[in-house]
PDB file of N, CA and C in Angstrom:
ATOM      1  N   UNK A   1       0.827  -1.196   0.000  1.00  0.00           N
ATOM      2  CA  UNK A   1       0.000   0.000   0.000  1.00  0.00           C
ATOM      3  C   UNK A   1       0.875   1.265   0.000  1.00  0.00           C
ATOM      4  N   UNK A   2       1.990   1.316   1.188  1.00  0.00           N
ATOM      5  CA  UNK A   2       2.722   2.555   1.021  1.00  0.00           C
ATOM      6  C   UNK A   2       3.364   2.566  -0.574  1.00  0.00           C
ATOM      7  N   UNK A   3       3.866   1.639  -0.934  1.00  0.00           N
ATOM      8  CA  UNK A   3       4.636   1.606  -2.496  1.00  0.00           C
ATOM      9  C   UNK A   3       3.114   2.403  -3.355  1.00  0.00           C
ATOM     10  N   UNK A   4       2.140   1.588  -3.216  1.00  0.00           N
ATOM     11  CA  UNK A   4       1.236   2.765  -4.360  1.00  0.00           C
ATOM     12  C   UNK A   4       0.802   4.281  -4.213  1.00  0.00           C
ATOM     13  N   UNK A   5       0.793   4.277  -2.683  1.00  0.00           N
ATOM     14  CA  UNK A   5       0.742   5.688  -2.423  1.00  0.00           C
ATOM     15  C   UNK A   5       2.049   6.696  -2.666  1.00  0.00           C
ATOM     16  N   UNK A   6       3.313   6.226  -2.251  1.00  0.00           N
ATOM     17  CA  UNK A   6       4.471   6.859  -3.154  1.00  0.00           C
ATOM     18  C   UNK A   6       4.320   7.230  -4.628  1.00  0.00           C
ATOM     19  N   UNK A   7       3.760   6.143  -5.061  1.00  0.00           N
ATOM     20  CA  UNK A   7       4.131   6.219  -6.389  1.00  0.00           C
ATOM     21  C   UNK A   7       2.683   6.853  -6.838  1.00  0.00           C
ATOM     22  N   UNK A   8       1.637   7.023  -6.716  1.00  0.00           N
ATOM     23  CA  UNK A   8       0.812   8.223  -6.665  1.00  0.00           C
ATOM     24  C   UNK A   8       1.436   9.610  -6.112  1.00  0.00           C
ATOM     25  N   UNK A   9       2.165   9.665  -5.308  1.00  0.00           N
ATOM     26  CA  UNK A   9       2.706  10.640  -5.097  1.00  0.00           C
ATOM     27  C   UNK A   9       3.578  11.373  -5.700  1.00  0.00           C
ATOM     28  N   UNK A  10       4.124  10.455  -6.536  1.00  0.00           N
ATOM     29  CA  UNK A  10       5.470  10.951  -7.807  1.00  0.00           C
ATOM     30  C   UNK A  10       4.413  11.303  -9.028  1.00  0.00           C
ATOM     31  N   UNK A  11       3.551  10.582  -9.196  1.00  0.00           N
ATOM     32  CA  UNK A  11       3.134  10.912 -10.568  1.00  0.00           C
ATOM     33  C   UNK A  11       2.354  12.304 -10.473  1.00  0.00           C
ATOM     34  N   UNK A  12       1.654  12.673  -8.857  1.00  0.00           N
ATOM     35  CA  UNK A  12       1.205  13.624  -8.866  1.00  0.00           C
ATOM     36  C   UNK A  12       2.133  15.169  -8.952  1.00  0.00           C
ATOM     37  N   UNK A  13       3.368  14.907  -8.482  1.00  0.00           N
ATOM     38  CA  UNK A  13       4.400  16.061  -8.344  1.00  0.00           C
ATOM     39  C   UNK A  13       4.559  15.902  -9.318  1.00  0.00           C
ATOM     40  N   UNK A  14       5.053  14.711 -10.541  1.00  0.00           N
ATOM     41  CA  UNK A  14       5.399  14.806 -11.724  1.00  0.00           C
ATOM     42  C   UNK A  14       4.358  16.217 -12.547  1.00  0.00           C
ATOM     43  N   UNK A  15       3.029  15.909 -12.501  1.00  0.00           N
ATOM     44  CA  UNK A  15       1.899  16.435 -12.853  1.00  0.00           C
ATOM     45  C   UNK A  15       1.808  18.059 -12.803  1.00  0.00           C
ATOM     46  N   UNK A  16       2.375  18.237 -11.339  1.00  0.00           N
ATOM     47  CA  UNK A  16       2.364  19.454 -11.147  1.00  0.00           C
ATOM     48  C   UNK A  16       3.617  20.369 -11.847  1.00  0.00           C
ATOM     49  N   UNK A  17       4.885  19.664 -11.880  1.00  0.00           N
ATOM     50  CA  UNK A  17       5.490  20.043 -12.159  1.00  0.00           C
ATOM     51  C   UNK A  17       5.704  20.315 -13.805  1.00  0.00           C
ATOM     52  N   UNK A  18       5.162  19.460 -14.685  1.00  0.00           N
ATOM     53  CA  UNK A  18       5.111  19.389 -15.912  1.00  0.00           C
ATOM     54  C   UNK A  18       4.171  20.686 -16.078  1.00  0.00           C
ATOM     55  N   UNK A  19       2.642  20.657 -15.502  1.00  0.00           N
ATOM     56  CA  UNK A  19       2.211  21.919 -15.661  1.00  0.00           C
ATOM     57  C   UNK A  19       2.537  23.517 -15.666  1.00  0.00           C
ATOM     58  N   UNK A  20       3.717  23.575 -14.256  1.00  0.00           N
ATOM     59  CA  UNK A  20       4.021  24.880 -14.269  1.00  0.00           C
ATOM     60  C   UNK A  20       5.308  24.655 -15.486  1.00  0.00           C
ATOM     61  N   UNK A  21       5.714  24.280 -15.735  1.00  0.00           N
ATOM     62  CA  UNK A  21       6.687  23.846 -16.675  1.00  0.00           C
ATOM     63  C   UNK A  21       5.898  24.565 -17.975  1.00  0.00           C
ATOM     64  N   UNK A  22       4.936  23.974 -17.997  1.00  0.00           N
ATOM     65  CA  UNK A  22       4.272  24.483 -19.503  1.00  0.00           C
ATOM     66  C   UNK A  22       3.229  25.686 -19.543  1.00  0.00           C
ATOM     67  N   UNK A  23       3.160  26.404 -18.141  1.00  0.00           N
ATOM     68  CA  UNK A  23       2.394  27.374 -17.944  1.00  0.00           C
ATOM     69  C   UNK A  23       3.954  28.338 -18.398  1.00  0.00           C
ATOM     70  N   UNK A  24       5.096  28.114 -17.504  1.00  0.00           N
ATOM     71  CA  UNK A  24       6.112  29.306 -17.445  1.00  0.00           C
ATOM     72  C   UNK A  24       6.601  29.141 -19.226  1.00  0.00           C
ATOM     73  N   UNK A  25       6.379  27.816 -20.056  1.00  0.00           N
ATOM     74  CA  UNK A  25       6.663  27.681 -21.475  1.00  0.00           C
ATOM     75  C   UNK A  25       5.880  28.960 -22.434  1.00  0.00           C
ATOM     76  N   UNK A  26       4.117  28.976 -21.704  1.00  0.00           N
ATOM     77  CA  UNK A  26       3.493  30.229 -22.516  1.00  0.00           C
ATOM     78  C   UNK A  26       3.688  31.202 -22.341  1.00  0.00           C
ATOM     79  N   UNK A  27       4.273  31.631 -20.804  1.00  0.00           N
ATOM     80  CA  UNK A  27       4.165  33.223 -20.527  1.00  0.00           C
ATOM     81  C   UNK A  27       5.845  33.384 -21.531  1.00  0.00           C
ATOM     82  N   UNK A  28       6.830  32.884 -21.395  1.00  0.00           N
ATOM     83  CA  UNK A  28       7.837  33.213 -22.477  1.00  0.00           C
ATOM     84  C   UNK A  28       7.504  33.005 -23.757  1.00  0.00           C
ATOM     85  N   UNK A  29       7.020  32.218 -24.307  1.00  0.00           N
ATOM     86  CA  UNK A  29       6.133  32.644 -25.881  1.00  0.00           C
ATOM     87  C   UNK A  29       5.884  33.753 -25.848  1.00  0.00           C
ATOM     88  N   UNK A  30       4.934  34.232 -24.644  1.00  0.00           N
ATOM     89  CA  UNK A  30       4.087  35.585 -24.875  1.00  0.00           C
ATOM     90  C   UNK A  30       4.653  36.432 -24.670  1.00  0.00           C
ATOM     91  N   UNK A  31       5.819  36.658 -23.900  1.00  0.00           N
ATOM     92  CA  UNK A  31       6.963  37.611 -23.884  1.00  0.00           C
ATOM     93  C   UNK A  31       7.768  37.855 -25.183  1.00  0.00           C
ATOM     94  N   UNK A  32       7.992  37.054 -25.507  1.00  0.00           N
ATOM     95  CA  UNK A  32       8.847  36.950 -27.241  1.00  0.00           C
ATOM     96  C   UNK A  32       8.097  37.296 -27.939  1.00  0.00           C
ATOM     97  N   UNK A  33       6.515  36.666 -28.159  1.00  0.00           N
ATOM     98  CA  UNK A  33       6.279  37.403 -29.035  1.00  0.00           C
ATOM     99  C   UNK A  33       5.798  38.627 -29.013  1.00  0.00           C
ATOM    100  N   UNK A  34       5.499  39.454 -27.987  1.00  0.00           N
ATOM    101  CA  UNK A  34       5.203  40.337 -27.350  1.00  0.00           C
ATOM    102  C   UNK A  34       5.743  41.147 -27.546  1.00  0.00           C
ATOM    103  N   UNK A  35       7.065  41.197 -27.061  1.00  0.00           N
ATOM    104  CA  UNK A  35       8.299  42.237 -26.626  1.00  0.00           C
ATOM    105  C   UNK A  35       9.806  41.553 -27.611  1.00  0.00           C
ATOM    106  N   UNK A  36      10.118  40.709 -27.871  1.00  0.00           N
ATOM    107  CA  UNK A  36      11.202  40.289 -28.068  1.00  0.00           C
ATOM    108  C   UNK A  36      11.185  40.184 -29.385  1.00  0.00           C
ATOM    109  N   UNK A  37       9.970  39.429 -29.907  1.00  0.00           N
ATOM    110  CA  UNK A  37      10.120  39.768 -31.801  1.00  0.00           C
ATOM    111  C   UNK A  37       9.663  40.773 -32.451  1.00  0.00           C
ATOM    112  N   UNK A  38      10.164  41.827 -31.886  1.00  0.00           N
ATOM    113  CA  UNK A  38       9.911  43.464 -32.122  1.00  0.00           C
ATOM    114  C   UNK A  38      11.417  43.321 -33.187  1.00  0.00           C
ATOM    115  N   UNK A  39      12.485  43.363 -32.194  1.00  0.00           N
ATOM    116  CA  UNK A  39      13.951  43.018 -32.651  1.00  0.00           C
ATOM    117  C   UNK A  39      14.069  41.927 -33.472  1.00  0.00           C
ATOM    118  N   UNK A  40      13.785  40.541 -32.635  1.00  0.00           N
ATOM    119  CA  UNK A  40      14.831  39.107 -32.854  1.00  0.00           C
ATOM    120  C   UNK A  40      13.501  38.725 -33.915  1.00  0.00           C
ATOM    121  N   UNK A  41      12.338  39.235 -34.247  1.00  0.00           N
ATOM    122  CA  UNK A  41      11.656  38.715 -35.403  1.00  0.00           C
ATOM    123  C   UNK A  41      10.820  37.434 -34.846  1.00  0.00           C
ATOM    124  N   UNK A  42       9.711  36.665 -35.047  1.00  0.00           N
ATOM    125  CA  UNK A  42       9.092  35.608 -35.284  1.00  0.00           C
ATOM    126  C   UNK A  42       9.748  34.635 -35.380  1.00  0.00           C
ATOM    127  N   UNK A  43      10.397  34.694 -36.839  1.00  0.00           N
ATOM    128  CA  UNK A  43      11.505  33.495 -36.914  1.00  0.00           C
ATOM    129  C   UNK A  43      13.006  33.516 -36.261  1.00  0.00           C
ATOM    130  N   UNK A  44      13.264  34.410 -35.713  1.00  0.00           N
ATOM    131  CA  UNK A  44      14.285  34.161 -34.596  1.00  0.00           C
ATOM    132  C   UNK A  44      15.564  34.787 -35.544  1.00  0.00           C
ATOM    133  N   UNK A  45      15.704  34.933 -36.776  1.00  0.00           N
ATOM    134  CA  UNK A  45      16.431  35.860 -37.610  1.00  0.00           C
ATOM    135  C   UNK A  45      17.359  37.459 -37.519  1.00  0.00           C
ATOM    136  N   UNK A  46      16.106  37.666 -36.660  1.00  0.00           N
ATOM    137  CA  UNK A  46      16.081  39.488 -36.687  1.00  0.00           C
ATOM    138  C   UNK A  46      15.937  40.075 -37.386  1.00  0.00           C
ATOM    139  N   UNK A  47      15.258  40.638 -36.808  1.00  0.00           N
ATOM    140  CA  UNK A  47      14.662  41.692 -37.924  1.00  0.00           C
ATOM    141  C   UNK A  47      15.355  43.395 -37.912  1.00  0.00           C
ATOM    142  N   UNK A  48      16.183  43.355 -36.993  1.00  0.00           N
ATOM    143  CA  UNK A  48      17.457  44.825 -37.684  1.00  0.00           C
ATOM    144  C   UNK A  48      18.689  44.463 -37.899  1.00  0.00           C
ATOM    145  N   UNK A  49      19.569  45.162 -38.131  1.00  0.00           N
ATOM    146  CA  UNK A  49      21.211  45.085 -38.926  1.00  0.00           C
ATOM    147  C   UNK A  49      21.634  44.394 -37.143  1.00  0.00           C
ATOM    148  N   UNK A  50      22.424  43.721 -36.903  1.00  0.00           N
ATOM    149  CA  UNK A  50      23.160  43.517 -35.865  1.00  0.00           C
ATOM    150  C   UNK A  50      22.447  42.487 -34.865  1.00  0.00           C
ATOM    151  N   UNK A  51      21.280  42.086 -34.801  1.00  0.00           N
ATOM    152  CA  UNK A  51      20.245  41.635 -34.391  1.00  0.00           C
ATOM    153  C   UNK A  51      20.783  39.947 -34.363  1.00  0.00           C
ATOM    154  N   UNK A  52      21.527  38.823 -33.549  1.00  0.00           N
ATOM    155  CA  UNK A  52      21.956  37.652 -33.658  1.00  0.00           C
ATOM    156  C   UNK A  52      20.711  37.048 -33.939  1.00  0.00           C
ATOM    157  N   UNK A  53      20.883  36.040 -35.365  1.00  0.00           N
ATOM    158  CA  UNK A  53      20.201  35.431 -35.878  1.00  0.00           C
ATOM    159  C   UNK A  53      20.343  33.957 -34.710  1.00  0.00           C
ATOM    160  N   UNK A  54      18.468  33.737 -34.455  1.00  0.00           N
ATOM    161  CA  UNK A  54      19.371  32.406 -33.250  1.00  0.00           C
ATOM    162  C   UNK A  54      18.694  31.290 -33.981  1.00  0.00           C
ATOM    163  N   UNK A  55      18.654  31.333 -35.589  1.00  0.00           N
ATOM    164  CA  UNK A  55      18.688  29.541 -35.925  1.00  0.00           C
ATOM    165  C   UNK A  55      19.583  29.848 -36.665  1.00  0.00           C
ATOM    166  N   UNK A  56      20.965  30.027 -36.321  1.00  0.00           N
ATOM    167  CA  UNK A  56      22.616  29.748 -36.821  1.00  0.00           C
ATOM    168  C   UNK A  56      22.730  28.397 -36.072  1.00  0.00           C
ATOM    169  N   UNK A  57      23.342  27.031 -36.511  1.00  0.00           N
ATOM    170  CA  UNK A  57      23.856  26.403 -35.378  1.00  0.00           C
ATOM    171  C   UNK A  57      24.675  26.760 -34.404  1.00  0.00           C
ATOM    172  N   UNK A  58      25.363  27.335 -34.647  1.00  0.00           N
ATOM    173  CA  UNK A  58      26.990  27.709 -33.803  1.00  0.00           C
ATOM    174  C   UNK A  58      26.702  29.602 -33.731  1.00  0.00           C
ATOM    175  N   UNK A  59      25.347  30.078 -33.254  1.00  0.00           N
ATOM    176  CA  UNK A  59      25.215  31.375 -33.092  1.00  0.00           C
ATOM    177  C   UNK A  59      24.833  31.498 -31.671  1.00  0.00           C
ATOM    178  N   UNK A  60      24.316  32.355 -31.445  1.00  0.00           N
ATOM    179  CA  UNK A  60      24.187  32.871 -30.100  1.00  0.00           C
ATOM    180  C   UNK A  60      23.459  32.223 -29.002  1.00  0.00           C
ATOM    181  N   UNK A  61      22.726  31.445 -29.798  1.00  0.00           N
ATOM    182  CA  UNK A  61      21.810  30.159 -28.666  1.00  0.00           C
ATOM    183  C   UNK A  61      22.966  28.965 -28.472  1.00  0.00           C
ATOM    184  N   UNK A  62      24.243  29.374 -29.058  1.00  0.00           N
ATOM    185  CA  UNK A  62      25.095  27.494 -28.757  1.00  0.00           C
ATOM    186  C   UNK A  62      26.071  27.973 -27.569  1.00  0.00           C
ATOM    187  N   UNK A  63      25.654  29.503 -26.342  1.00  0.00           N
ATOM    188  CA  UNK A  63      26.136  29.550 -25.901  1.00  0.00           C
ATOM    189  C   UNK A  63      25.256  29.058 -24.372  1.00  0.00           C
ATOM    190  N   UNK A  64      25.927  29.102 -23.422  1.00  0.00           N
ATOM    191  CA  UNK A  64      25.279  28.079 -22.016  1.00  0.00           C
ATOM    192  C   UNK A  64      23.659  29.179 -22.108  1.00  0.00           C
ATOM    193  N   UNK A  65      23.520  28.489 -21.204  1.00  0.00           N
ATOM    194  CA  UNK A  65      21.979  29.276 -20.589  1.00  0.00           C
ATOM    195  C   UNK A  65      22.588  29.988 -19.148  1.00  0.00           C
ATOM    196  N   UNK A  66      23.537  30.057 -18.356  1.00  0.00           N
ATOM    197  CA  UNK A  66      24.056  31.257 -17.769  1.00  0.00           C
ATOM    198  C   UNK A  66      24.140  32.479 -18.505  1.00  0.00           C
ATOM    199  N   UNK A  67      25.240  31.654 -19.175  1.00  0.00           N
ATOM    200  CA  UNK A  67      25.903  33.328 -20.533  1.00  0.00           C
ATOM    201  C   UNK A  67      24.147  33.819 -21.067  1.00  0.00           C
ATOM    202  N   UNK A  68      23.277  33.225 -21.520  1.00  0.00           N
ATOM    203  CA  UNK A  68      22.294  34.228 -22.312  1.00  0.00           C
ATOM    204  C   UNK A  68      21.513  34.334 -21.207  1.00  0.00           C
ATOM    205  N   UNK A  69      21.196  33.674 -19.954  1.00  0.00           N
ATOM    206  CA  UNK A  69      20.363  34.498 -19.279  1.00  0.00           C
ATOM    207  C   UNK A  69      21.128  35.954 -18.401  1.00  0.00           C
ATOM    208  N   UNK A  70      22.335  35.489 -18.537  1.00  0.00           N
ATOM    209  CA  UNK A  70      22.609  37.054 -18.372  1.00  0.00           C
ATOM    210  C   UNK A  70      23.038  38.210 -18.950  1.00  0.00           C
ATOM    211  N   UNK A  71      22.690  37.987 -20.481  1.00  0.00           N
ATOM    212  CA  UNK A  71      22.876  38.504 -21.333  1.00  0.00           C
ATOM    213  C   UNK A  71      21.474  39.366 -21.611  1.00  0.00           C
ATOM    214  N   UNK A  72      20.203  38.573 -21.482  1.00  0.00           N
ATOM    215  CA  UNK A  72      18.882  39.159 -21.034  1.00  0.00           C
ATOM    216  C   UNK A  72      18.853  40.264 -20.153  1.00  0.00           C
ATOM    217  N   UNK A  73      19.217  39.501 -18.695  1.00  0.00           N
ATOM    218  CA  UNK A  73      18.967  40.888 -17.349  1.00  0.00           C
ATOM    219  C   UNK A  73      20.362  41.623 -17.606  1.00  0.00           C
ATOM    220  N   UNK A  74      21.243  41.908 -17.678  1.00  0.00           N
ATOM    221  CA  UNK A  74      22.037  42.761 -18.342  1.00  0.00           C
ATOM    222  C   UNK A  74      22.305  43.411 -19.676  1.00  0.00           C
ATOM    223  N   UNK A  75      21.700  43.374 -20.379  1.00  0.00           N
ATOM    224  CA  UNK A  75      21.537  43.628 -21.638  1.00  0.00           C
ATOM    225  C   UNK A  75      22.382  43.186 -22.737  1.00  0.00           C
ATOM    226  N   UNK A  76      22.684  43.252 -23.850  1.00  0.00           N
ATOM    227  CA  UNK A  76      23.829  42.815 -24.824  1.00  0.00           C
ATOM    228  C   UNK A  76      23.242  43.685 -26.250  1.00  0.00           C
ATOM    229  N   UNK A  77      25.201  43.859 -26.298  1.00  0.00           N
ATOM    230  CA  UNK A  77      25.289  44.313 -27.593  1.00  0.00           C
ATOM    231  C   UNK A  77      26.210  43.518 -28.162  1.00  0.00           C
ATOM    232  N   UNK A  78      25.762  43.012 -29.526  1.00  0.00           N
ATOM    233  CA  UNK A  78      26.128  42.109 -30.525  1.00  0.00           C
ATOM    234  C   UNK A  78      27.367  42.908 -31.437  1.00  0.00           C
ATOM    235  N   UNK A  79      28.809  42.300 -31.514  1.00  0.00           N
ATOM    236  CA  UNK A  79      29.718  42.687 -32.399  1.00  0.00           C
ATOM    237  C   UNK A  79      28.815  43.785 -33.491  1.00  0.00           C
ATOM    238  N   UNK A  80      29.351  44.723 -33.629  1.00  0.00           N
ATOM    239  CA  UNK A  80      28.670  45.366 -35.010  1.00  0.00           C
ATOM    240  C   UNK A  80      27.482  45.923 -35.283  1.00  0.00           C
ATOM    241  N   UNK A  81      27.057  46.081 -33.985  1.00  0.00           N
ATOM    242  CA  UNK A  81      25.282  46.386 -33.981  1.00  0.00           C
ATOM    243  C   UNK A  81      25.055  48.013 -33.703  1.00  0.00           C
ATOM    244  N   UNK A  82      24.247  48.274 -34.350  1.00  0.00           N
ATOM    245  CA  UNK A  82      24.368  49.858 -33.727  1.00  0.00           C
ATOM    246  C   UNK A  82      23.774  50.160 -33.083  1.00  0.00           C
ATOM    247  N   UNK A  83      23.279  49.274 -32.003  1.00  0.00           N
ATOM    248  CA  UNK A  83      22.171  48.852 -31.006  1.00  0.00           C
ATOM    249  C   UNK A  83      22.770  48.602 -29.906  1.00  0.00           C
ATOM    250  N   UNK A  84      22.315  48.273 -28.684  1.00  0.00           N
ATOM    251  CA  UNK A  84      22.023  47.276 -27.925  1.00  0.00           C
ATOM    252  C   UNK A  84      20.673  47.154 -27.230  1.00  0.00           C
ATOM    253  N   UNK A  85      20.915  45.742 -26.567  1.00  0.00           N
ATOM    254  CA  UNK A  85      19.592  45.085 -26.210  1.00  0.00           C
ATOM    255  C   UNK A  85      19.133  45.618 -24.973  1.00  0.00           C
ATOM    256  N   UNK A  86      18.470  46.316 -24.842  1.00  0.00           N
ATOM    257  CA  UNK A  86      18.666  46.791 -23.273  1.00  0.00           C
ATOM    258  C   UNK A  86      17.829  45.884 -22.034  1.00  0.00           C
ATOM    259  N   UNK A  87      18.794  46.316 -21.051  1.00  0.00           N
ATOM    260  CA  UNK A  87      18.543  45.396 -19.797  1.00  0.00           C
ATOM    261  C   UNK A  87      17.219  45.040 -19.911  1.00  0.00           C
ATOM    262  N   UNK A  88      17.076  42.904 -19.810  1.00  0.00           N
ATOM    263  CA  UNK A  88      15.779  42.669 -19.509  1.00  0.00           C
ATOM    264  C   UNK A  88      14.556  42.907 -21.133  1.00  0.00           C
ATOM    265  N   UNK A  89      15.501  42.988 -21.554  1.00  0.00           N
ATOM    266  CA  UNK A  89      14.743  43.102 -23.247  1.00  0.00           C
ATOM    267  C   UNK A  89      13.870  44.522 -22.702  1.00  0.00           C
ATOM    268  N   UNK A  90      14.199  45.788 -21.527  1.00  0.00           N
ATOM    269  CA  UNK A  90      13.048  46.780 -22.026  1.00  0.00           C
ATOM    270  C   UNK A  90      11.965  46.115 -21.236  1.00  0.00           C
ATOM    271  N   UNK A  91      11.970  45.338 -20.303  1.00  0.00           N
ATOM    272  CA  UNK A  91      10.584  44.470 -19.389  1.00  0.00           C
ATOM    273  C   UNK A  91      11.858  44.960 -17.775  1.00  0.00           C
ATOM    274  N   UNK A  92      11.644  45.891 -17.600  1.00  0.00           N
ATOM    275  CA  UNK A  92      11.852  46.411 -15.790  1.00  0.00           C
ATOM    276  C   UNK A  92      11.646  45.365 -14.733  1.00  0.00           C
ATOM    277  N   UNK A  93      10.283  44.533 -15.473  1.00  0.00           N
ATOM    278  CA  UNK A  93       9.946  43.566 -13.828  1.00  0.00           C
ATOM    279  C   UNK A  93      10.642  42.157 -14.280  1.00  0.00           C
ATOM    280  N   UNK A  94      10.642  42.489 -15.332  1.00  0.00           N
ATOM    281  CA  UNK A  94      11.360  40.524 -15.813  1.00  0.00           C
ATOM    282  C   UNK A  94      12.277  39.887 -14.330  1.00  0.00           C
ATOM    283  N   UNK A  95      11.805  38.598 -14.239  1.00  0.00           N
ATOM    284  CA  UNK A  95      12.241  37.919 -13.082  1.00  0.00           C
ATOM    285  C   UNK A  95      13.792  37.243 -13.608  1.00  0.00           C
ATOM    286  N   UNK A  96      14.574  37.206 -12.561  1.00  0.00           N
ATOM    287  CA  UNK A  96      15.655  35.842 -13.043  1.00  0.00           C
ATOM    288  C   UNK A  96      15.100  34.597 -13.550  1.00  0.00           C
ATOM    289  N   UNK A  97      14.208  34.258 -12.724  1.00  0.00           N
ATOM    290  CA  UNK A  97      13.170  33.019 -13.661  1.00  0.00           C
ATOM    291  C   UNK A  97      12.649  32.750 -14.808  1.00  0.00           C
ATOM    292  N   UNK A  98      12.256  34.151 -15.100  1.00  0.00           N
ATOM    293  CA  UNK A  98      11.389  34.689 -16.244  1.00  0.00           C
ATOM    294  C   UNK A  98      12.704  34.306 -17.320  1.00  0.00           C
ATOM    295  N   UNK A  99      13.935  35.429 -17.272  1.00  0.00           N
ATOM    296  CA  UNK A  99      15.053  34.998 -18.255  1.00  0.00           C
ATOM    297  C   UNK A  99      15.630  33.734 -18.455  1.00  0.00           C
ATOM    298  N   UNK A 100      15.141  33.121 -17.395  1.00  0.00           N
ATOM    299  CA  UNK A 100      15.932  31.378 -17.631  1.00  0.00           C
ATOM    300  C   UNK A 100      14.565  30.736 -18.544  1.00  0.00           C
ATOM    301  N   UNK A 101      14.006  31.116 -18.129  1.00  0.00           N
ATOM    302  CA  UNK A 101      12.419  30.586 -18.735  1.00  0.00           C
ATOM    303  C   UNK A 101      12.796  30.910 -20.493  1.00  0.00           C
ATOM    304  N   UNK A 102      12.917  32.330 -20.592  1.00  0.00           N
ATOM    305  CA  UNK A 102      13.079  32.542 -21.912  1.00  0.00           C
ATOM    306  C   UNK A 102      14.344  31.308 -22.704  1.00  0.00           C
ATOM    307  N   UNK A 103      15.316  31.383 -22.023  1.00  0.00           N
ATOM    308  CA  UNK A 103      15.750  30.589 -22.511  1.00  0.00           C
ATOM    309  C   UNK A 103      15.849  29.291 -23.114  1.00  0.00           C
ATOM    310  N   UNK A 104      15.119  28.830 -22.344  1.00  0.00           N
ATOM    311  CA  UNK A 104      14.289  27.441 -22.332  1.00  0.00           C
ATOM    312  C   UNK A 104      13.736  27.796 -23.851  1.00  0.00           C
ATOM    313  N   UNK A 105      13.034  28.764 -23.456  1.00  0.00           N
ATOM    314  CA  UNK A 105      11.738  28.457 -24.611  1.00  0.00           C
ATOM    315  C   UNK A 105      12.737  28.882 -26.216  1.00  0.00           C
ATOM    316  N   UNK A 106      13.614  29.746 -26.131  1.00  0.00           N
ATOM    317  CA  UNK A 106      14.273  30.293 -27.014  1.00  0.00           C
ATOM    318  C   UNK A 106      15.458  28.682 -27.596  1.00  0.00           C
ATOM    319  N   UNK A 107      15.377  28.476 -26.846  1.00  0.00           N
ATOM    320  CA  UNK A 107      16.827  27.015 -27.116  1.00  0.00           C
ATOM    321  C   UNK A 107      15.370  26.211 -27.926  1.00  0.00           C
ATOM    322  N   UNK A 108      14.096  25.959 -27.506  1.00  0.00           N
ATOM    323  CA  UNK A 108      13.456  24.533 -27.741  1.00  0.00           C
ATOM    324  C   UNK A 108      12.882  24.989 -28.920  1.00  0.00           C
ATOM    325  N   UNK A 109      12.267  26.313 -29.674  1.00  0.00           N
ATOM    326  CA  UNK A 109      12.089  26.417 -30.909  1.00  0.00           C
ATOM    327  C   UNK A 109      13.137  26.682 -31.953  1.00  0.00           C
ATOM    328  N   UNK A 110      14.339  27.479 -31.769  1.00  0.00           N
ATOM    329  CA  UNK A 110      15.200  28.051 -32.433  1.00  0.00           C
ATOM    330  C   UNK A 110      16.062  26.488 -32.408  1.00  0.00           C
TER     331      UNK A 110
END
């Protein structure tokens, strides 16, 4: 009996966890497409001069998810850009979560 109740117990945390997993998956969709493919475009290309295209293999997504989430809450400017990205993509309340989140979501379509 305890073995099935454990194991009801895993599948239920599993459950929960997959959900916020795929709740924090939409609110970064909705941030990107929101706020972020203003710049980096729909298709992840960019859409101005200097703008890192992130379906390059070996471009700016093949670096860790430290380096780009703090490239997010600190902002980045790309070799050659006559830009930069400003802190937090321009979102003031963006969480540390929120930018790891983006990442996630930015690595799993691009």
């Amino acid at each position: 009996m305890k073995k099935q109740v454990s194991a009801c117990l895993l599948c239920f945390s599993a459950t929960i966890t997959n959900v916020a997993l795929a709740d924090s998956m939409k609110e970064a969709e909705s941030i990107y497409k929101d706020v972020c493919a203003v710049c980096h475009g729909i298709t992840g290309k960019g859409e101005l001069p200097g703008v890192p295209d992130f379906t390059l293999p070996n471009g700016r997504l093949s670096k860790s998810d430290e380096v780009l989430t703090d490239s997010i809450l600190d902002g980045f400017k790309s070799e050659g850009s006559p830009m930069a990205m400003p802190p937090k993509g321009g979102m003031p309340n963006m969480s540390h979560s929120q930018a790891k989140d983006m990442v996630k979501y930015l690595k799993s379509i691009f």
